[in-house]
Protein backbone atom coordinates (compact mmCIF):
# COMPACT_ATOMS: atom_id res chain seq x y z
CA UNK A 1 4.36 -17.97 -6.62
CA UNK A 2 2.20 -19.48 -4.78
CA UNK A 3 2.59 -21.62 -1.49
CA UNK A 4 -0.07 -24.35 0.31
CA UNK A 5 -1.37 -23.60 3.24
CA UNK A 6 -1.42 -26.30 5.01
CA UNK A 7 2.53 -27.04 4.23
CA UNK A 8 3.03 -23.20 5.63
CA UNK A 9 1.23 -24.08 8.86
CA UNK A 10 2.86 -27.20 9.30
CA UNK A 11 6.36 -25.85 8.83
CA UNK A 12 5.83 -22.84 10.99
CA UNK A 13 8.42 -20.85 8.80
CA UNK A 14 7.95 -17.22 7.66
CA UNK A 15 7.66 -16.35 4.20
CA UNK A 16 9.20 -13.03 2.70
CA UNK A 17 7.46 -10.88 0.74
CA UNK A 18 7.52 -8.43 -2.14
CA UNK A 19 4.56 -6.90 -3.91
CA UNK A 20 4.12 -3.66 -5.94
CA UNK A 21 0.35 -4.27 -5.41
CA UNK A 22 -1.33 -1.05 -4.22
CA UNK A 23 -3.34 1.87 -5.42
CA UNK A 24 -0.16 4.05 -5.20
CA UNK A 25 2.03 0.90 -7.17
CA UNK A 26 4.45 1.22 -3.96
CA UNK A 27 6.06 -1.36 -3.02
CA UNK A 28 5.86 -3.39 -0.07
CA UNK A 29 8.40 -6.11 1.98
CA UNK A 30 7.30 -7.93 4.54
CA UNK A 31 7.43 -11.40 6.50
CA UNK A 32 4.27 -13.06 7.55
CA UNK A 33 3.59 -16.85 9.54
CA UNK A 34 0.32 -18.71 8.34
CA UNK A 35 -0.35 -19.83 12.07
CA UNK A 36 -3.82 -21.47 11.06
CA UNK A 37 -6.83 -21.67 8.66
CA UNK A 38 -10.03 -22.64 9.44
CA UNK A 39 -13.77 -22.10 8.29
CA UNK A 40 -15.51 -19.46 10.14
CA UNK A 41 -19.06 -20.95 12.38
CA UNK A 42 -21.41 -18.11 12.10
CA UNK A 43 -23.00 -19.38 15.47
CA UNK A 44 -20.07 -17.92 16.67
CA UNK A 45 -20.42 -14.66 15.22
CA UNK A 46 -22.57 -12.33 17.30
CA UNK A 47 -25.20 -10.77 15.18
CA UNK A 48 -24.18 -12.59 11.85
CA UNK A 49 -27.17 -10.83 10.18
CA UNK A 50 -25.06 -7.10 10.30
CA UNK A 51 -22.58 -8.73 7.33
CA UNK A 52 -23.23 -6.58 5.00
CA UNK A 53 -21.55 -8.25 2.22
CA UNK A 54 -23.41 -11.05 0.98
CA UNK A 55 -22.24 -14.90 1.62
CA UNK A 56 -24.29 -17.07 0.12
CA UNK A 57 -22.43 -20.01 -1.89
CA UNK A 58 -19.42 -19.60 0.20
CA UNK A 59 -17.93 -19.80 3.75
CA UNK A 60 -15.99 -17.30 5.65
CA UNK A 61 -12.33 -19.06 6.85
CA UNK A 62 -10.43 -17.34 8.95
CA UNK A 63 -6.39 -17.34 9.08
CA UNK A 64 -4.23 -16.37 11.77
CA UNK A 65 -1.09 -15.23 11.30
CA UNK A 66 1.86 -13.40 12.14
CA UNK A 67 3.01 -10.86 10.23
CA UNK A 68 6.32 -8.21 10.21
CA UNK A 69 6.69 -5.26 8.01
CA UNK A 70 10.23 -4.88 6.10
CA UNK A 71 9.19 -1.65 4.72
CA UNK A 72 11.80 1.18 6.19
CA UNK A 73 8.64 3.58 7.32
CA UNK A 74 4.94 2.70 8.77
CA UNK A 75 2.88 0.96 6.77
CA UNK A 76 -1.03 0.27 6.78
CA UNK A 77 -2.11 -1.83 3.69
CA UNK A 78 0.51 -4.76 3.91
CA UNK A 79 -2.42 -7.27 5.13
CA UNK A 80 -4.31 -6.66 2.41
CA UNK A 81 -1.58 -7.71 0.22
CA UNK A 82 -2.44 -11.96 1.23
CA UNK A 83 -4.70 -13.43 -1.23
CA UNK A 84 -6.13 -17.09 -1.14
CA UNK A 85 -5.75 -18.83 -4.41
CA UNK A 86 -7.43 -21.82 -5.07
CA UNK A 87 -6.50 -25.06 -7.20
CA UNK A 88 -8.24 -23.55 -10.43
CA UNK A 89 -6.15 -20.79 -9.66
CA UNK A 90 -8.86 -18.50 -8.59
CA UNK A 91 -7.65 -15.51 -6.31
CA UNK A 92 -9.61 -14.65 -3.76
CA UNK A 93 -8.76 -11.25 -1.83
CA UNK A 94 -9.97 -11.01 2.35
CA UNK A 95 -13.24 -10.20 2.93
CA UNK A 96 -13.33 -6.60 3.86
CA UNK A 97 -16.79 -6.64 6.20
CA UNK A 98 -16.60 -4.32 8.66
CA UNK A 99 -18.69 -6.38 11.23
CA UNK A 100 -17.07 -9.59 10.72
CA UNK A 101 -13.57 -7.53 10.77
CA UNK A 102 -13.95 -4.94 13.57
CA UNK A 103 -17.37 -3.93 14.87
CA UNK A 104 -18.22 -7.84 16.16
CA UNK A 105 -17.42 -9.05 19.46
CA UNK A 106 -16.09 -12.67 17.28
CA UNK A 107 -13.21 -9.87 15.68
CA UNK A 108 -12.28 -9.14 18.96
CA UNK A 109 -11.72 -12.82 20.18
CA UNK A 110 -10.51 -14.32 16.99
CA UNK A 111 -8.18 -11.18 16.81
CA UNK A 112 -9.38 -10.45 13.48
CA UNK A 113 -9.71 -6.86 14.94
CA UNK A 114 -5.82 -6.53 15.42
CA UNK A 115 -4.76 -6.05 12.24
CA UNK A 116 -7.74 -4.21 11.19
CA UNK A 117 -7.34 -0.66 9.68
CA UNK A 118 -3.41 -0.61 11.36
CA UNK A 119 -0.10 0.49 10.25
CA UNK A 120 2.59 -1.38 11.13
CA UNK A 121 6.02 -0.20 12.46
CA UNK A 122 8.71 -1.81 10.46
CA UNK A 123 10.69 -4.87 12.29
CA UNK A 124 7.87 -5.63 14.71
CA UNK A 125 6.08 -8.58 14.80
CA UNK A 126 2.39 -8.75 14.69
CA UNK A 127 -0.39 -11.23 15.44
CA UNK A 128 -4.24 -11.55 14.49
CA UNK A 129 -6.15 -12.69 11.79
CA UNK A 130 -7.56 -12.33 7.70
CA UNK A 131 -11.42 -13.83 7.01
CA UNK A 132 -11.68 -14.97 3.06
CA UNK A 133 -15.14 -15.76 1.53
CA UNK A 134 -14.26 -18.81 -0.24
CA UNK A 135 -16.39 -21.40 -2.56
CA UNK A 136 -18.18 -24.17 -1.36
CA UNK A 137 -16.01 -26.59 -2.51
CA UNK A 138 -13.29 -29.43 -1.66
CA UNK A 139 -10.21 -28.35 -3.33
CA UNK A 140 -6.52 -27.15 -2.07
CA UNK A 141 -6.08 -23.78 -1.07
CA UNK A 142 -2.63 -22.02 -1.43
CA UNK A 143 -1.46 -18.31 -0.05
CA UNK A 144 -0.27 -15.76 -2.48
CA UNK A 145 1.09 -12.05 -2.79
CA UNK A 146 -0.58 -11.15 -6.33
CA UNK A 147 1.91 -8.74 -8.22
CA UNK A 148 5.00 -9.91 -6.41
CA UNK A 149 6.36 -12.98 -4.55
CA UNK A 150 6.73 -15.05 -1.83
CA UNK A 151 10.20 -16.95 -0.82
CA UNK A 152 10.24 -19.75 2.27
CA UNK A 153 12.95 -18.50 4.62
């Protein structure tokens, strides 16, 4: 399943989660809040240059969110889990620089940095950020748990 973006910012409701998606096939609960989505202006990036993944023919978009894990221990990977799919149904996983994510001074202000390289205590509610390379392109975007599913509560 699949669900638009801009209906899950406008609503403001959380989603609930499921996937099996992980190197270890464990599976993972958890709630998250798309917040916002927006494309990323280098300009604002200090010292774009140090992305070391290239990003030519796309843009960086950010989206802030909240997020809660359901899981009954700690968990780290559950971010990781939120894919971008497009209207083609291309899937498009975050964009795992560690400038743009961490090491930047932008990561730190966008909050990008707060869910970076975490685990997350089950029941507690988190707040920061994903960054998605996506296509150049005019089309609808939609967020999506590949492997498991997503229900509007």
């Amino acid at each position: 399943m699949k669900i638009p973006i801009k209906h899950a910012i406008e609503s403001g409701n959380w989603f609930q989660c499921v996937s099996g998606w992980d190197f270890q096939h464990k599976e993972h609960s958890f709630r998250f809040r798309v917040l916002s989505f927006n494309r990323v202006n280098l300009e604002d990036v200090d010292h774009p240059e140090d992305i070391s993944l290239n990003t030519d023919g796309g843009s960086l978009w950010i989206m802030k969110l909240q997020l809660i894990n359901l899981n009954k221990t700690e968990e780290g990977v559950t971010h990781g889990l939120i894919h971008i799919v497009d209207n083609d149904g291309y899937n498009f996983p975050t964009f795992e620089d560690i400038h743009i994510r961490f090491d930047s001074n932008y990561a730190k202000v966008s909050v990008l940095r707060d869910l970076f390289g975490k685990s997350y205590i089950p029941k507690i509610k988190y707040t920061g950020a994903l960054v998605y390379l996506l296509p150049d392109e005019e089309t609808e975007y939609f967020v999506s748990v590949p492997g498991g599913n997503i229900k509007e509560i």
